[in-house]
Protein backbone atom coordinates (compact mmCIF):
# COMPACT_ATOMS: atom_id res chain seq x y z
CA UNK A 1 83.49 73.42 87.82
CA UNK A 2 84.25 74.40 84.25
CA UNK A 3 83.12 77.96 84.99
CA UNK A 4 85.19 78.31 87.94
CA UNK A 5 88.09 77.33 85.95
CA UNK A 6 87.30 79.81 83.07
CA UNK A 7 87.47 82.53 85.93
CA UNK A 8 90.47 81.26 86.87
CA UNK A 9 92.38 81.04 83.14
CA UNK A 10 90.64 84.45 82.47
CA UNK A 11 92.40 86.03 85.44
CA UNK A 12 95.79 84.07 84.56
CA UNK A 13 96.25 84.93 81.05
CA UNK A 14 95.01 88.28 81.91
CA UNK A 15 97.89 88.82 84.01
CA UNK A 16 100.81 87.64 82.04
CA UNK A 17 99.13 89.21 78.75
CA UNK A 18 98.86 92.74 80.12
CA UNK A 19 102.99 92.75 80.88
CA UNK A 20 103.37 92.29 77.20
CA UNK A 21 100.18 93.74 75.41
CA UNK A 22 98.22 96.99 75.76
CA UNK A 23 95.35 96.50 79.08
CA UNK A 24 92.52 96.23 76.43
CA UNK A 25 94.16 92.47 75.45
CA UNK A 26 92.13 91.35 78.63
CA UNK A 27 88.93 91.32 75.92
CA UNK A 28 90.90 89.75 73.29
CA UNK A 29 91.45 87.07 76.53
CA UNK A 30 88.23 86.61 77.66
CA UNK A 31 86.82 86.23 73.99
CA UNK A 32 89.19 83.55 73.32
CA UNK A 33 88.22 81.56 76.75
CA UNK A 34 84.82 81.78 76.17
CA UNK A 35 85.32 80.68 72.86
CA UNK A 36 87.47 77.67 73.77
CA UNK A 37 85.49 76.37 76.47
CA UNK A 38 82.10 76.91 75.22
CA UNK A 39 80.65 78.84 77.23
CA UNK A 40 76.71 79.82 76.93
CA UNK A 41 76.35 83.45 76.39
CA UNK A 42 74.30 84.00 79.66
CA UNK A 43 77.32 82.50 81.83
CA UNK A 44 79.76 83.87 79.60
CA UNK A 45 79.63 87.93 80.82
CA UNK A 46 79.78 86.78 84.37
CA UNK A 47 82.50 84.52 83.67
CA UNK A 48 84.35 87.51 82.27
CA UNK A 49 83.40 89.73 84.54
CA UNK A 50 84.56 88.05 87.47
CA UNK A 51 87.68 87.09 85.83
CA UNK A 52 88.64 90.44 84.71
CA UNK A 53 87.12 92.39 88.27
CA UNK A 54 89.55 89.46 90.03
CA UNK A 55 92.41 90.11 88.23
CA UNK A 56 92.18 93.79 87.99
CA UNK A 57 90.79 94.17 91.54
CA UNK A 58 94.06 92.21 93.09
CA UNK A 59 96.02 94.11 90.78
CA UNK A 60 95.26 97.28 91.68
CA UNK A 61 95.39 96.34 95.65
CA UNK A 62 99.22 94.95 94.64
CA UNK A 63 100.14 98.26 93.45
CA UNK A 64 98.65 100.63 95.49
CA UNK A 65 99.65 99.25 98.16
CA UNK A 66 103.41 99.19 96.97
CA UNK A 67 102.73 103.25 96.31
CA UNK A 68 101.61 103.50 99.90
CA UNK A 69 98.20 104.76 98.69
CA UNK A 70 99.18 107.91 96.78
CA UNK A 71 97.73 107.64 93.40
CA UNK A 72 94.35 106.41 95.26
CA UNK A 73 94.49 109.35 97.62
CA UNK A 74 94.74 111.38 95.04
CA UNK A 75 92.10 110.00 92.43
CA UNK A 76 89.69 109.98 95.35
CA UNK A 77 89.57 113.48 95.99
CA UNK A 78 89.70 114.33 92.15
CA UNK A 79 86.49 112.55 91.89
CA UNK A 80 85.19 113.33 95.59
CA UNK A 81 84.68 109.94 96.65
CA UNK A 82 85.03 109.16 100.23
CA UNK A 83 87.86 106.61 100.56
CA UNK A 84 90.27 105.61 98.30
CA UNK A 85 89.33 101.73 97.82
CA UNK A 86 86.11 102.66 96.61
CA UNK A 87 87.94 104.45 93.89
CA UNK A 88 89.68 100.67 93.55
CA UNK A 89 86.24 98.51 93.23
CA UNK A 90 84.84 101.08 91.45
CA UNK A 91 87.95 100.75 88.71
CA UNK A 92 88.18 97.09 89.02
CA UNK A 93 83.90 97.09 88.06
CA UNK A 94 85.36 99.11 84.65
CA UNK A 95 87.60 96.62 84.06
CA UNK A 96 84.69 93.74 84.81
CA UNK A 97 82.66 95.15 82.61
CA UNK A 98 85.03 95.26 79.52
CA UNK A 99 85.54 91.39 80.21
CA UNK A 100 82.05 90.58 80.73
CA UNK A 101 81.24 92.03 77.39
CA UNK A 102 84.13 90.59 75.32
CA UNK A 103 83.81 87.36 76.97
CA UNK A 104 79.96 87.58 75.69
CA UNK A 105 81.17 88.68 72.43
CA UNK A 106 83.42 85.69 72.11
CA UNK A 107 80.34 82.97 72.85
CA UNK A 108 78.46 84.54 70.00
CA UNK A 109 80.94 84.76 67.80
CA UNK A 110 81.42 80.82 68.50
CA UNK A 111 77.63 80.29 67.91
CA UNK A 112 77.80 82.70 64.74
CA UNK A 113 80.43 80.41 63.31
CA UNK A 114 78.89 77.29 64.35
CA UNK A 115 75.62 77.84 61.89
């Protein structure tokens, strides 16, 4: 249960912290969760991962769809992919993967200090 909720606070504090702070304050997030909930370090990148590849996923749906598709369109054929979400998962795995490692980060940090 307490993993489901560190999804949950990652993809929270994710969103209200990237309408203030630069988007790479996500890791700064996910480090911080990880470190407050104690997370092991081999739950802690999925944990961040799926938080982040949540957020960002539903976040890029939100505004693409409010665009009507155009920046997707467009990124799709720069990069000759074949439909535009893919160029949307394929983003939101980026974004996944910068949480999974800062939230992995963050639980050995906690065990560095701990020593």
């Amino acid at each position: 249960m307490r993993i489901f909720f560190a999804i949950f606070l990652i993809a929270v504090f994710s969103f209200g912290t990237t309408y203030v702070f630069p988007w790479w304050s996500i890791a700064i997030v996910c480090s911080i969760v990880s470190i407050i909930l104690r997370i092991s370090t081999g739950k802690a990148f999925w944990v961040g991962f799926l938080g982040i590849f949540v957020f960002w996923l539903s976040l890029a749906v939100f505004r693409d769809l409010a665009n009507n598709h155009i920046l997707s369109n467009r990124m799709a054929q720069l990069f000759h992919l074949p439909f535009s979400a893919f160029f949307l998962v394929v983003s939101a795995i980026v974004g996944g993967l910068v949480g999974g490692i800062s939230a992995w980060a963050g639980s050995e940090l906690r065990l560095l200090l701990n020593r």
